[in-house]
PDB file of N, CA and C in Angstrom:
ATOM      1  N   UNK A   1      46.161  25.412  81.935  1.00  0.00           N
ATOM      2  CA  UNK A   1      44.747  25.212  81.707  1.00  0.00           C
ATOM      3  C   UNK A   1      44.094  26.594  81.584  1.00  0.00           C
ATOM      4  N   UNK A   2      43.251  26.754  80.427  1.00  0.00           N
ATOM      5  CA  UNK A   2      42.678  28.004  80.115  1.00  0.00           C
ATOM      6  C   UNK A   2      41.260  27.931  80.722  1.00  0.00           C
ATOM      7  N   UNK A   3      40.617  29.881  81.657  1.00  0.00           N
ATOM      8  CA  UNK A   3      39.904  29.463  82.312  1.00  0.00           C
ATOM      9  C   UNK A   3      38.433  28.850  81.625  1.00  0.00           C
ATOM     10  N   UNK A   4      37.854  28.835  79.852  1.00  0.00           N
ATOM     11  CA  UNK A   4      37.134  28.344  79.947  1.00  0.00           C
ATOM     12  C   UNK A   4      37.218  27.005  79.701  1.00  0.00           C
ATOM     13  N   UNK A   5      38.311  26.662  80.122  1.00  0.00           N
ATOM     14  CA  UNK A   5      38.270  24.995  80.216  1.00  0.00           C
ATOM     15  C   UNK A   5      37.655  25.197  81.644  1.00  0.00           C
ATOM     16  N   UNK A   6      38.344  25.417  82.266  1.00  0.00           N
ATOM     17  CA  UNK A   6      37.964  25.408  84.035  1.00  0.00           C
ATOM     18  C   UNK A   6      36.165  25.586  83.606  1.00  0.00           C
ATOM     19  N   UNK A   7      36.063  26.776  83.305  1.00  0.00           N
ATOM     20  CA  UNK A   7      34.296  26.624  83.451  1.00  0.00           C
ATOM     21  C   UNK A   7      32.991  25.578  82.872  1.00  0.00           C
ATOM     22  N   UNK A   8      33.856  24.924  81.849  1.00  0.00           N
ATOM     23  CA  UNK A   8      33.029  23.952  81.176  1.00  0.00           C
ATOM     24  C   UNK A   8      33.542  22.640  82.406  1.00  0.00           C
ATOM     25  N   UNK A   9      33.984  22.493  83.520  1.00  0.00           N
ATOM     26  CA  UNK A   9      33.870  21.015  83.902  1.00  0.00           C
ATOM     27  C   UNK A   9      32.718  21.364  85.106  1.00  0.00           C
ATOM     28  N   UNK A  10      32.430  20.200  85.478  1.00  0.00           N
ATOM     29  CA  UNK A  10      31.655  20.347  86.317  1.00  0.00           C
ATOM     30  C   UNK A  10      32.501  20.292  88.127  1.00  0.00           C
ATOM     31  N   UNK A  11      31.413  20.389  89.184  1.00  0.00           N
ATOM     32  CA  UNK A  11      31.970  21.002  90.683  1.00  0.00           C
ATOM     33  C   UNK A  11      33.032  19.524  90.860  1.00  0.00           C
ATOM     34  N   UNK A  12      32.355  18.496  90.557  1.00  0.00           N
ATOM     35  CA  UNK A  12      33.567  17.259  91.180  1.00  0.00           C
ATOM     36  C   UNK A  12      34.887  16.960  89.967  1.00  0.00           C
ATOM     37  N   UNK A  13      34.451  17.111  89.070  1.00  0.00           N
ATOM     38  CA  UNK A  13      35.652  17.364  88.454  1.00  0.00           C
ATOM     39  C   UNK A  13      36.727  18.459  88.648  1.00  0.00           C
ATOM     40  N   UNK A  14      36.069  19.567  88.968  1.00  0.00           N
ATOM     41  CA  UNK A  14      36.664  20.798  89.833  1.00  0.00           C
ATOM     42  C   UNK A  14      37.759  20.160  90.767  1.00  0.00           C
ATOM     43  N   UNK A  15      36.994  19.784  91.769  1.00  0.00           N
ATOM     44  CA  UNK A  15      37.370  18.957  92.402  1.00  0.00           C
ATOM     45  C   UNK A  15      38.291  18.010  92.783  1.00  0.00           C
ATOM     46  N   UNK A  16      38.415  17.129  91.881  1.00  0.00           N
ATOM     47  CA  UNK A  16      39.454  16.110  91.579  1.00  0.00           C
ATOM     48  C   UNK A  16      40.272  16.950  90.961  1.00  0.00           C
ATOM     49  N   UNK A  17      40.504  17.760  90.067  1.00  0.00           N
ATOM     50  CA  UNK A  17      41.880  18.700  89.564  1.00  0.00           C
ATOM     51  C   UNK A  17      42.684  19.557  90.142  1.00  0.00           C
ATOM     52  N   UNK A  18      41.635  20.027  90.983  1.00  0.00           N
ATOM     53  CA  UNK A  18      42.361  21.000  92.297  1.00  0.00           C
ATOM     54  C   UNK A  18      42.993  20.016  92.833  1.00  0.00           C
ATOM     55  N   UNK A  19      43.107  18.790  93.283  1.00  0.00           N
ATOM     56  CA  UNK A  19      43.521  17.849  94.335  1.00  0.00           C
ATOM     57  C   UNK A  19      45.044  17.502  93.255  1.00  0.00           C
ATOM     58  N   UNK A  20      44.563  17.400  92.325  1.00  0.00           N
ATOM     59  CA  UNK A  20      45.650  16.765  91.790  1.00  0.00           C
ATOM     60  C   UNK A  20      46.630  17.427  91.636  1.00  0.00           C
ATOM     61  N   UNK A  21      46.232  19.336  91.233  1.00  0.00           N
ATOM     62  CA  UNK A  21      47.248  20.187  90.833  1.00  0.00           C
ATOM     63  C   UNK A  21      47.860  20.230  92.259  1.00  0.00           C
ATOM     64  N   UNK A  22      47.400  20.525  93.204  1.00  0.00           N
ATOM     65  CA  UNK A  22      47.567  20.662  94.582  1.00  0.00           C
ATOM     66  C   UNK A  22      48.760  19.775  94.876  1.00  0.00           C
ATOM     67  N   UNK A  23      48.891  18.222  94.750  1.00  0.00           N
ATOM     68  CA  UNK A  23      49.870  17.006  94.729  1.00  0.00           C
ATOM     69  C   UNK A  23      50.574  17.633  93.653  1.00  0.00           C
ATOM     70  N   UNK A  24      51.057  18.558  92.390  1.00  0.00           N
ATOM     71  CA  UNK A  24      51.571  18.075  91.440  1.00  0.00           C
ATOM     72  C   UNK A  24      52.500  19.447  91.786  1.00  0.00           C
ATOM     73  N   UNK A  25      51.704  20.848  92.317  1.00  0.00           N
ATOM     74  CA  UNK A  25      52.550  21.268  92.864  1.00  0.00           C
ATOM     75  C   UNK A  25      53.547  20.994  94.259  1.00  0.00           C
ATOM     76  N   UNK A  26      52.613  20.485  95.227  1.00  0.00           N
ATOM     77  CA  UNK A  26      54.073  19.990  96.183  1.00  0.00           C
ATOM     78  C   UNK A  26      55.104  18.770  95.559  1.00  0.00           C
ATOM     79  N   UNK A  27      55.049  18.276  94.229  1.00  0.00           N
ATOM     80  CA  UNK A  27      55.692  17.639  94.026  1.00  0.00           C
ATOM     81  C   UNK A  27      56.803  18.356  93.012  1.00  0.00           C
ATOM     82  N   UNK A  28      56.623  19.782  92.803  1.00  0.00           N
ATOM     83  CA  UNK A  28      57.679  20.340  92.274  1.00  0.00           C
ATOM     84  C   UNK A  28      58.133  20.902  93.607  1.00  0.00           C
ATOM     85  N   UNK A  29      57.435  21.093  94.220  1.00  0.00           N
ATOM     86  CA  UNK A  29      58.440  22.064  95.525  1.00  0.00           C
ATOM     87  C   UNK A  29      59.444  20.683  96.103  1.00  0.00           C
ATOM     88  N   UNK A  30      59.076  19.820  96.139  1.00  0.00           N
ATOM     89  CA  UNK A  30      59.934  18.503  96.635  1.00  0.00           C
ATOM     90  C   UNK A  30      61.294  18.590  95.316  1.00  0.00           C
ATOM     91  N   UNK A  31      60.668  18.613  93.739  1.00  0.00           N
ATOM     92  CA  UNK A  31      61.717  18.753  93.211  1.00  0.00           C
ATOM     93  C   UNK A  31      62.680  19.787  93.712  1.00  0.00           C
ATOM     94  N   UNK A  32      62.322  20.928  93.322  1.00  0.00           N
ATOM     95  CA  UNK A  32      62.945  22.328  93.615  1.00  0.00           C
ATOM     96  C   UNK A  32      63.891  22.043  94.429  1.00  0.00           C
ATOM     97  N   UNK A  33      63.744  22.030  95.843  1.00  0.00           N
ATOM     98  CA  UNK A  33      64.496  21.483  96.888  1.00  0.00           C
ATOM     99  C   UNK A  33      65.655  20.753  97.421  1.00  0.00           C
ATOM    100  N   UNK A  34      65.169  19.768  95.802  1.00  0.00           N
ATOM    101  CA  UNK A  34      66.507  18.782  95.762  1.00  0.00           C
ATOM    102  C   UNK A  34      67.267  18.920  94.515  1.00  0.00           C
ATOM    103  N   UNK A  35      67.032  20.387  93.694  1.00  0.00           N
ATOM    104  CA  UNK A  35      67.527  20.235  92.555  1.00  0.00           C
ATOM    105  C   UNK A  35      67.256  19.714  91.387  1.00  0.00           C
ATOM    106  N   UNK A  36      66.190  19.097  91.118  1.00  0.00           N
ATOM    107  CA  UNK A  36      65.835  18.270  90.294  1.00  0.00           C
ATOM    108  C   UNK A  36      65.140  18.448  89.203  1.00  0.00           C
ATOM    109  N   UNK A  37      64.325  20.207  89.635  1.00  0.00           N
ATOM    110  CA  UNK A  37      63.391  20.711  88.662  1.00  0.00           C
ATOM    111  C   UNK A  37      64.192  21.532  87.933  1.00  0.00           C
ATOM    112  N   UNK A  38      63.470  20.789  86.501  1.00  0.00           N
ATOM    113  CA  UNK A  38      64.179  21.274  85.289  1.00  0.00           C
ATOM    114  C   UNK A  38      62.883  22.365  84.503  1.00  0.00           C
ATOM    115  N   UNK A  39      61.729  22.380  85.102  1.00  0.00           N
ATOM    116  CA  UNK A  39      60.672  23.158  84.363  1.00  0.00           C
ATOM    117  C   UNK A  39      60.450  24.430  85.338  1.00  0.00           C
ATOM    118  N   UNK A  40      61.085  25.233  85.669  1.00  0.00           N
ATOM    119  CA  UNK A  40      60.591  26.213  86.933  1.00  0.00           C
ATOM    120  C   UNK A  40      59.471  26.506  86.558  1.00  0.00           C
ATOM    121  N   UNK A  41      58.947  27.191  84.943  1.00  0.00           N
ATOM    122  CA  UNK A  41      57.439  27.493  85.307  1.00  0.00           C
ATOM    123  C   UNK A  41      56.747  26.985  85.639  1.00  0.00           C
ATOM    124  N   UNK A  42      56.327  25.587  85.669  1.00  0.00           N
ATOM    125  CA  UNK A  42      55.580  24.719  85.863  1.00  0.00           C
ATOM    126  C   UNK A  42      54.952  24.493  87.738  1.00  0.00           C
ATOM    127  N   UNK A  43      55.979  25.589  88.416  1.00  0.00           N
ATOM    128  CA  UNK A  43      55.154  25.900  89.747  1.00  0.00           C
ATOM    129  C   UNK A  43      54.507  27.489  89.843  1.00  0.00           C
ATOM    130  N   UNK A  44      54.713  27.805  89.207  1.00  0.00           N
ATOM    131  CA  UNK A  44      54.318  28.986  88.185  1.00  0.00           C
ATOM    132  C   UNK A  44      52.667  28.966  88.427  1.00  0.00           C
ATOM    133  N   UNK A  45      52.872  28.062  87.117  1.00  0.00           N
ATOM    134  CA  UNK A  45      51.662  28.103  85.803  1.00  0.00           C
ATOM    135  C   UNK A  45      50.573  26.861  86.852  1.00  0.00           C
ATOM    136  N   UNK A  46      51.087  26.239  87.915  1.00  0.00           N
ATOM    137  CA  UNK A  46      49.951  25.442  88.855  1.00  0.00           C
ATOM    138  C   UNK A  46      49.385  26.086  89.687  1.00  0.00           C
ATOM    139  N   UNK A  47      50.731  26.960  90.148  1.00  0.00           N
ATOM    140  CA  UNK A  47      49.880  27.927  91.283  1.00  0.00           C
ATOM    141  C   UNK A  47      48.718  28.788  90.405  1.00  0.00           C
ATOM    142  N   UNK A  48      49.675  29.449  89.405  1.00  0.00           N
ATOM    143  CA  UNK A  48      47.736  30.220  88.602  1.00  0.00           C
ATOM    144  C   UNK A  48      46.538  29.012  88.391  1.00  0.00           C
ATOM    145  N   UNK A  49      46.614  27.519  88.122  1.00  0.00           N
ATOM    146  CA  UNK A  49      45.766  27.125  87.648  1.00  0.00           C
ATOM    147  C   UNK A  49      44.712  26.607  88.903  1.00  0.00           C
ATOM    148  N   UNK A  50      45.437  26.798  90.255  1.00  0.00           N
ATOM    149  CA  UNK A  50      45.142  26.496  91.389  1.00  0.00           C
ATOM    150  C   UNK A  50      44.156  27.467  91.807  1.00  0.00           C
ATOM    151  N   UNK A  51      44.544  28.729  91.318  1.00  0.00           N
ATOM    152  CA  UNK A  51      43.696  30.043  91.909  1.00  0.00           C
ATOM    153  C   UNK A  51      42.681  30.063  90.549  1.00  0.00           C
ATOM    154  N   UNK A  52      43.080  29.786  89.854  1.00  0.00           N
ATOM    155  CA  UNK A  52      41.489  30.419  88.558  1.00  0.00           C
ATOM    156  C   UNK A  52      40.784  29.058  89.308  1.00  0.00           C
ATOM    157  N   UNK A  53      41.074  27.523  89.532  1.00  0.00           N
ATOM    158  CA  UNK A  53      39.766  26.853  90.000  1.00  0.00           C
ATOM    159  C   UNK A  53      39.184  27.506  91.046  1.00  0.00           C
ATOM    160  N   UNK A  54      39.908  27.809  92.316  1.00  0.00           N
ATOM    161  CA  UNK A  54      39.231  28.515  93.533  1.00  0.00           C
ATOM    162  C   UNK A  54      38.421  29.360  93.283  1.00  0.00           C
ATOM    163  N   UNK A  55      38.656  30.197  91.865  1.00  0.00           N
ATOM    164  CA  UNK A  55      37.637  31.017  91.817  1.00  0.00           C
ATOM    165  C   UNK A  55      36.303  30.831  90.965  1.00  0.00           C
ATOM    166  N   UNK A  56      36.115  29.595  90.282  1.00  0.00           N
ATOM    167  CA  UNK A  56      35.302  29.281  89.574  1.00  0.00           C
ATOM    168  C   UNK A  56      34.576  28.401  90.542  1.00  0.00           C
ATOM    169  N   UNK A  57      34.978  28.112  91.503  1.00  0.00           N
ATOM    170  CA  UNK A  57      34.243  27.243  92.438  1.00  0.00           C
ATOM    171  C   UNK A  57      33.657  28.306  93.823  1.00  0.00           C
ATOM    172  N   UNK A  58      34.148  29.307  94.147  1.00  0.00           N
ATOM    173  CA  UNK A  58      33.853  30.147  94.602  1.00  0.00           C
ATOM    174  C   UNK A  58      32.733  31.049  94.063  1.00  0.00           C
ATOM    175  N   UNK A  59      32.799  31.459  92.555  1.00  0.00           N
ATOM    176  CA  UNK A  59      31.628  31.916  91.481  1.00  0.00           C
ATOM    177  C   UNK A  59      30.314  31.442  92.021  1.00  0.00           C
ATOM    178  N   UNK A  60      30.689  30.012  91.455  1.00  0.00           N
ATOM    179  CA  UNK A  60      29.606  29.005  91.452  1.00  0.00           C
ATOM    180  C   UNK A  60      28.642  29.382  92.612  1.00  0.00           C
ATOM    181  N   UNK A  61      29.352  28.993  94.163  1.00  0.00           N
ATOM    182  CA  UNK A  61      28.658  29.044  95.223  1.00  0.00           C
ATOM    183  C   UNK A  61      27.804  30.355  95.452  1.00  0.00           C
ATOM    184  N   UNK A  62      28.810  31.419  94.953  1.00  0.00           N
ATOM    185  CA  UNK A  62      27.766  32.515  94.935  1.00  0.00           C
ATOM    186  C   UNK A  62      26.845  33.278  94.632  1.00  0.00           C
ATOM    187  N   UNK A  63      26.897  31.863  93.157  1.00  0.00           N
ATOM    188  CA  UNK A  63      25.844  31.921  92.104  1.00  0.00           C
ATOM    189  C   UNK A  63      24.675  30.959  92.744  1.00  0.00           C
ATOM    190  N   UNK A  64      24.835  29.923  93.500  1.00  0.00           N
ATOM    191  CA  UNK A  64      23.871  29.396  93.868  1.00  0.00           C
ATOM    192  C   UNK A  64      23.262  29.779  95.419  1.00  0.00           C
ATOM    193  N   UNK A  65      23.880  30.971  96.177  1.00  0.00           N
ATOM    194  CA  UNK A  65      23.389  31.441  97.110  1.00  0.00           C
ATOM    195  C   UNK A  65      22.565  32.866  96.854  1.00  0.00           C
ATOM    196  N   UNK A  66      23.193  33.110  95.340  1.00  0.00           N
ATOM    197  CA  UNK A  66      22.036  34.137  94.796  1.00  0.00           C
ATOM    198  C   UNK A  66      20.855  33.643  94.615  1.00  0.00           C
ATOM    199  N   UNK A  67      20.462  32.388  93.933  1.00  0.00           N
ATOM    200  CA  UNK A  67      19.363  31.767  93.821  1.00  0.00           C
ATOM    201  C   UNK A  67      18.457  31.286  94.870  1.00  0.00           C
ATOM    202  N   UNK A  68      19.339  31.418  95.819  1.00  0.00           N
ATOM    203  CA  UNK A  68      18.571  31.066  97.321  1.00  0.00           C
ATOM    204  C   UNK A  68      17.864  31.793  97.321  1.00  0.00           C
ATOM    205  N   UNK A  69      18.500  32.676  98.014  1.00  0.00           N
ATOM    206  CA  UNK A  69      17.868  34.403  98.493  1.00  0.00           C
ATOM    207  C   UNK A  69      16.694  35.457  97.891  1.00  0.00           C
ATOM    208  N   UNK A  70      16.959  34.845  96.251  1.00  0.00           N
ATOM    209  CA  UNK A  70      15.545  35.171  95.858  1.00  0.00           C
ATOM    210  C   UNK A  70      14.672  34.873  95.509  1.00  0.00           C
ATOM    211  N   UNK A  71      14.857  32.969  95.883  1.00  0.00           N
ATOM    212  CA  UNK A  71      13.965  31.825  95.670  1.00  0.00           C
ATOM    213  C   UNK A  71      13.076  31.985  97.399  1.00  0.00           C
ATOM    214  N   UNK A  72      13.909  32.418  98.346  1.00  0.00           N
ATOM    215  CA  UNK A  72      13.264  32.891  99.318  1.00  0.00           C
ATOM    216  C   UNK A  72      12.950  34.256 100.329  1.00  0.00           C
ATOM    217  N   UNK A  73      12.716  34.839  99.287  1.00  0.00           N
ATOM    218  CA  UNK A  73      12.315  36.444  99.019  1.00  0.00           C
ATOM    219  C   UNK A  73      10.557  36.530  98.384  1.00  0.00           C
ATOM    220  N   UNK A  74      11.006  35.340  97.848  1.00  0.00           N
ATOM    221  CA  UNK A  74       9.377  35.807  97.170  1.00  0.00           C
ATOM    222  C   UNK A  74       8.011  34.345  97.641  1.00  0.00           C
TER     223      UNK A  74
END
């Protein structure tokens, strides 16, 4: 997933994908384990897609605690 896909969804869709990549990677580490995984990048390429959401959801928040601060500043 490329990150401006990540930036065009919204926080609960965020949301629900992190959860899912989250399940889709422990479900290659379950493969891995038993031999079974035939795609190695594919725990790879979840773990990056795991960290670009954290950080677009992390952005976000600190984009909306900027707006605080100078919504109550003035």
């Amino acid at each position: 997933m490329k990150i401006y896909q990540i930036r065009e969804m919204a926080d609960d869709e965020l949301k629900a994908t992190l959860k899912d990549s989250e399940e889709a990677l422990q479900n290659y580490r379950f493969q891995l384990a038993a031999g079974q995984l035939e795609n190695f990048s594919a725990i790879k390429n979840t773990r990056k897609d795991i960290a670009r959401i954290h950080t677009v959801l992390k952005e976000r928040k600190l984009a909306n605690n900027e707006k605080a601060n100078t919504k109550s500043k003035q």
